[in-house]
N, C-alpha and C. Protein backbone atom coordinates (compact mmCIF):
# COMPACT_ATOMS: atom_id res chain seq x y z
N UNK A 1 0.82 -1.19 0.00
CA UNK A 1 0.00 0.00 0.00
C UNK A 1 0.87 1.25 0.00
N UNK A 2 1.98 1.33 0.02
CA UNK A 2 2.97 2.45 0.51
C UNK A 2 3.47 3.28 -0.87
N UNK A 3 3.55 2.06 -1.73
CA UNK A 3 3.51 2.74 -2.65
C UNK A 3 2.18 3.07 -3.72
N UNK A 4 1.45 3.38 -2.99
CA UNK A 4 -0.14 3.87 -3.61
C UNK A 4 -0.30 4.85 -2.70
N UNK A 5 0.18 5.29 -2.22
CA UNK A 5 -0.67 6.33 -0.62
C UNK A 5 -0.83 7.90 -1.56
N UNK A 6 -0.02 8.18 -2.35
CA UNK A 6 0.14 9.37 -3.37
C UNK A 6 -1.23 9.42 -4.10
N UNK A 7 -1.39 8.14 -5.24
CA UNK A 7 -2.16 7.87 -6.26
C UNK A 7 -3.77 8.17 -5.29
N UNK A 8 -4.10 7.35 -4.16
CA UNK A 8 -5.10 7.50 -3.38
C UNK A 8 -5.50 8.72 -2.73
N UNK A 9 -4.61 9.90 -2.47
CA UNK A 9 -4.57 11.14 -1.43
C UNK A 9 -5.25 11.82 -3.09
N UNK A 10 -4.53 11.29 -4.34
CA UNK A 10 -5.01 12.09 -5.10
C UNK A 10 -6.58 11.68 -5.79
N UNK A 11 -6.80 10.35 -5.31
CA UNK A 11 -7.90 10.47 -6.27
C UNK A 11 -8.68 10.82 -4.63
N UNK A 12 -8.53 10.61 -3.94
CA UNK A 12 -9.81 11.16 -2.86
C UNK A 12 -9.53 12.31 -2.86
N UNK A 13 -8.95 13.14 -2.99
CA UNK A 13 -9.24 14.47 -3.26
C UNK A 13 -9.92 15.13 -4.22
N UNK A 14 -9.79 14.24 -5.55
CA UNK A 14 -10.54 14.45 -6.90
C UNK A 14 -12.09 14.35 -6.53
N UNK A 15 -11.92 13.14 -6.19
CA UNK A 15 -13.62 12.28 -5.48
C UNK A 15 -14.61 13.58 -4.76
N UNK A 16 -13.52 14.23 -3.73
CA UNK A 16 -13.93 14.96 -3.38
C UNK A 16 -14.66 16.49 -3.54
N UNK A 17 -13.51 16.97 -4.48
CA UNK A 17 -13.74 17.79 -5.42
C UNK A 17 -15.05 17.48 -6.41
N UNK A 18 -15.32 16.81 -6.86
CA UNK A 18 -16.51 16.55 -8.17
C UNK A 18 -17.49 16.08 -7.19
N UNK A 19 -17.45 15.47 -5.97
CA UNK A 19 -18.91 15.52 -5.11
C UNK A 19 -19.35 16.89 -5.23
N UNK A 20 -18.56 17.47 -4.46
CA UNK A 20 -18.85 19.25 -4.02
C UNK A 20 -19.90 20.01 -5.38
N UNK A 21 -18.84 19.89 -6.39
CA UNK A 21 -19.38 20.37 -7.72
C UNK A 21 -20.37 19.47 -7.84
N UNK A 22 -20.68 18.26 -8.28
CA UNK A 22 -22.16 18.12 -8.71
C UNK A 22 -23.13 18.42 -7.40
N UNK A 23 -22.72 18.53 -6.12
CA UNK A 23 -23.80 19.16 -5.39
C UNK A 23 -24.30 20.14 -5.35
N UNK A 24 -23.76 20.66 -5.86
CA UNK A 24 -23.82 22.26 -6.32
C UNK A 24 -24.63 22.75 -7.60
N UNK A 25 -24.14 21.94 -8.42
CA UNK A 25 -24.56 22.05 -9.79
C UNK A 25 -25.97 20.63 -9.84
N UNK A 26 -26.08 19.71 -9.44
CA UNK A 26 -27.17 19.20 -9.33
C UNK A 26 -27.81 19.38 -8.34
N UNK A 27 -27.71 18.21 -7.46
CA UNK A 27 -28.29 17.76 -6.20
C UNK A 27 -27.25 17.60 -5.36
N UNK A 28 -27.78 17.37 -4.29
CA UNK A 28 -26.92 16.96 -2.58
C UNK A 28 -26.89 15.51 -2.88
N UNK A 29 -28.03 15.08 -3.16
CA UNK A 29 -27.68 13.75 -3.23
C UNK A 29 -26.90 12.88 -3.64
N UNK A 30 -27.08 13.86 -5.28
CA UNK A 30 -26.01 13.02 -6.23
C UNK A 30 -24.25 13.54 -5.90
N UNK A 31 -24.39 14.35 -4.96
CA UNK A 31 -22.93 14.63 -4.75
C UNK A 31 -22.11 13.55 -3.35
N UNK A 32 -23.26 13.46 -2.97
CA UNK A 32 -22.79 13.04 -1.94
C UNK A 32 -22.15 11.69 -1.58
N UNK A 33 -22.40 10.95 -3.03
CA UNK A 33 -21.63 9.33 -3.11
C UNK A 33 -20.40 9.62 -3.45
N UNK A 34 -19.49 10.97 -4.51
CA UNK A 34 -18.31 11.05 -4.51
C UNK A 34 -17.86 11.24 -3.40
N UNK A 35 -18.25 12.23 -2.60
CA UNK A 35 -17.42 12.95 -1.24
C UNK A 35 -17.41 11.99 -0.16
N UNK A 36 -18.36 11.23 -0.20
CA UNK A 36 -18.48 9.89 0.92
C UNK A 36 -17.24 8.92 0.78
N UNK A 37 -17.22 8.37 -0.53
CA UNK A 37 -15.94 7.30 -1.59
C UNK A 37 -14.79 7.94 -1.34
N UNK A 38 -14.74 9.66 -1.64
CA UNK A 38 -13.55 10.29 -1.51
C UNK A 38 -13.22 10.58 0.07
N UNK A 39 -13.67 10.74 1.10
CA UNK A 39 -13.65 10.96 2.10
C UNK A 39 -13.30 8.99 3.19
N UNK A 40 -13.82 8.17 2.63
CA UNK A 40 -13.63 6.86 3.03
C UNK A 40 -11.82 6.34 2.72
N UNK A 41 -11.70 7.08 1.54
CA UNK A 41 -10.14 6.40 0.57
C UNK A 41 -9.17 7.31 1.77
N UNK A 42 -9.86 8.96 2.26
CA UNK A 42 -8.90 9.96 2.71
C UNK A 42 -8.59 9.46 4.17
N UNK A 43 -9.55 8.72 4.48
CA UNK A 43 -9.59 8.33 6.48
C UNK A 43 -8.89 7.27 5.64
N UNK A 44 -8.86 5.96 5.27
CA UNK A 44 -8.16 5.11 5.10
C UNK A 44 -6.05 5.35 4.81
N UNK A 45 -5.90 6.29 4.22
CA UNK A 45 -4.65 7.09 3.70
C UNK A 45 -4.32 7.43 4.94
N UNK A 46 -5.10 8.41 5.70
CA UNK A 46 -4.67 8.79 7.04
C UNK A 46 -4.78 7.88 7.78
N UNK A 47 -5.37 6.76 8.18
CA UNK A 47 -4.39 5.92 9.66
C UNK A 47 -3.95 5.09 9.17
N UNK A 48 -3.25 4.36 7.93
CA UNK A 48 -2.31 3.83 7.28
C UNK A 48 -0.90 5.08 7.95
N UNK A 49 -0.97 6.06 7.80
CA UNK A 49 -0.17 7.19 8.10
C UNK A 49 0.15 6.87 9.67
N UNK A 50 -1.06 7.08 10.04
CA UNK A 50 -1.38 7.35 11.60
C UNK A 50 -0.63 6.43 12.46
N UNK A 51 -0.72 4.84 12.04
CA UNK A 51 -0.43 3.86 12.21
C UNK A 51 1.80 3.45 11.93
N UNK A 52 1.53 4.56 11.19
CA UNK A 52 3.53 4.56 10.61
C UNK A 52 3.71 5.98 11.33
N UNK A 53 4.04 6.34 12.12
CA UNK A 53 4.04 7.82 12.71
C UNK A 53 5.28 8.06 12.44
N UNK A 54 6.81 7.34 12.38
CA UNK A 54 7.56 7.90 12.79
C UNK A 54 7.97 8.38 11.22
N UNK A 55 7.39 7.42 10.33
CA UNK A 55 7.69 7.93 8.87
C UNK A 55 7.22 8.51 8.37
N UNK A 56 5.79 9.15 8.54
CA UNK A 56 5.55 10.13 8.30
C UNK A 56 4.63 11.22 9.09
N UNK A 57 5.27 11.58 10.33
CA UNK A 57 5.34 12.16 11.10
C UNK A 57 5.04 13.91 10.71
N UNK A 58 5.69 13.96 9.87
CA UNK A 58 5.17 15.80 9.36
C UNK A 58 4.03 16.10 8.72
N UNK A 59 3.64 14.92 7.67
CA UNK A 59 2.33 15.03 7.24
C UNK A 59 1.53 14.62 7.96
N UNK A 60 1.22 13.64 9.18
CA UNK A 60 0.81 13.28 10.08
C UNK A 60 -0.02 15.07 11.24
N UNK A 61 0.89 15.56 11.24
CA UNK A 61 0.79 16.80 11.70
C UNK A 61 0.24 17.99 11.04
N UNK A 62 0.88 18.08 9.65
CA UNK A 62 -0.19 18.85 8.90
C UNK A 62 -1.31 18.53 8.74
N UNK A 63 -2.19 16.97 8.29
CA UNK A 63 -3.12 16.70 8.49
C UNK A 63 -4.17 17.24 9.61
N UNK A 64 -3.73 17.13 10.76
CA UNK A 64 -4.28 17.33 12.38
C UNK A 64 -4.49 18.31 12.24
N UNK A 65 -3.75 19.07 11.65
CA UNK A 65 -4.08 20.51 11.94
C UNK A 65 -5.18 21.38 10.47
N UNK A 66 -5.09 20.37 9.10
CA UNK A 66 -6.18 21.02 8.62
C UNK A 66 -7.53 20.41 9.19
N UNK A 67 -7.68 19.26 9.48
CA UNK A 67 -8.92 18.73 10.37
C UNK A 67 -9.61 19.49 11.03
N UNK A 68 -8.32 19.76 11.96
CA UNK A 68 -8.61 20.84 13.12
C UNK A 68 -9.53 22.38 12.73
N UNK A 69 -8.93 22.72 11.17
CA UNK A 69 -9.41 24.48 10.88
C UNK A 69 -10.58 23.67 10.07
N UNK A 70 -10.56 22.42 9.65
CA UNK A 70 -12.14 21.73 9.10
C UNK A 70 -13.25 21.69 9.95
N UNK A 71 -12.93 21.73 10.99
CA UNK A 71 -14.07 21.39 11.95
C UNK A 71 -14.56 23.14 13.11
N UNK A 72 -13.35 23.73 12.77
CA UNK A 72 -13.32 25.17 13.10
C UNK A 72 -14.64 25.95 12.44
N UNK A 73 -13.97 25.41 10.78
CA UNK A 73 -14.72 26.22 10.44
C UNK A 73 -16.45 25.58 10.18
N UNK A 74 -16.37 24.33 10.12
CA UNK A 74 -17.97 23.81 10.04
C UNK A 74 -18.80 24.07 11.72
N UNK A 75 -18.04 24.48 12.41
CA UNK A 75 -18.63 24.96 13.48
C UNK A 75 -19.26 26.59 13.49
N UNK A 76 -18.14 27.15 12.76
CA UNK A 76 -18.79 28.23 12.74
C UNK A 76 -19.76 28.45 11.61
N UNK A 77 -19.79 27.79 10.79
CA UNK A 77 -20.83 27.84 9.36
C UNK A 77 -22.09 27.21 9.90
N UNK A 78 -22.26 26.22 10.91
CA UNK A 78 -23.65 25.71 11.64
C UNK A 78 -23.78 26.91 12.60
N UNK A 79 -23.17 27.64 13.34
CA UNK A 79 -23.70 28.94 14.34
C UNK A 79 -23.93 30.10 13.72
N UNK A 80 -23.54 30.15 12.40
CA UNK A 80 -24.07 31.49 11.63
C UNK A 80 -25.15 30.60 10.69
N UNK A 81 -25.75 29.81 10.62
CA UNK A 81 -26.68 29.20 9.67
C UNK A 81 -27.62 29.13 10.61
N UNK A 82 -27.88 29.17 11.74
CA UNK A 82 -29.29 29.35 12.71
C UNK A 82 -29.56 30.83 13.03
C-alpha cells in the first residue's frame, strides 16, 4: 500500500472535489456518493499514516491541523446558519 498512498490522497481528493461540484450544480444527493468514496479512501490514507508515525510524522501533523481548521470552520458555518 505504501507505494499507492500518493495515487489514493489524489484520487480522494478528486472524489472529493466533483462531489462538491455536482452538489452544487445538481443535487446533494447526487454529490454526496463522490465525497463519501472520496472521504472513506482519505480516512483510510490517514491511519495507514497514523499507524507509521515515525515515517511520516510531518504530514501526520499537517493533516491534524487542517482537520482541526475543518471542523473550526464547520462549526462556525452551523452557528451562523441558525
Amino acid at each position: 500500500m505504501k507505494k499507492y498512498l500518493k495515487e489514493l490522497e489524489l484520487a480522494s481528493a478528486l472524489l472529493l472535489i466533483i462531489g462538491v461540484v455536482m452538489s452544487m450544480i445538481k443535487s446533494y444527493a447526487i454529490g454526496a456518493w463522490p465525497c463519501g468514496v472520496g472521504l472513506l479512501m482519505f480516512v483510510a490514507v490517514f491511519l495507514y499514516k497514523a499507524f507509521h508515525w515515525r515515517e511520516y510524522e510531518r504530514e501526520n501533523k499537517q493533516y491534524i491541523i487542517i482537520l482541526l481548521v475543518c471542523i473550526f470552520l464547520l462549526i462556525i458555518q452551523m452557528v451562523m446558519a441558525k
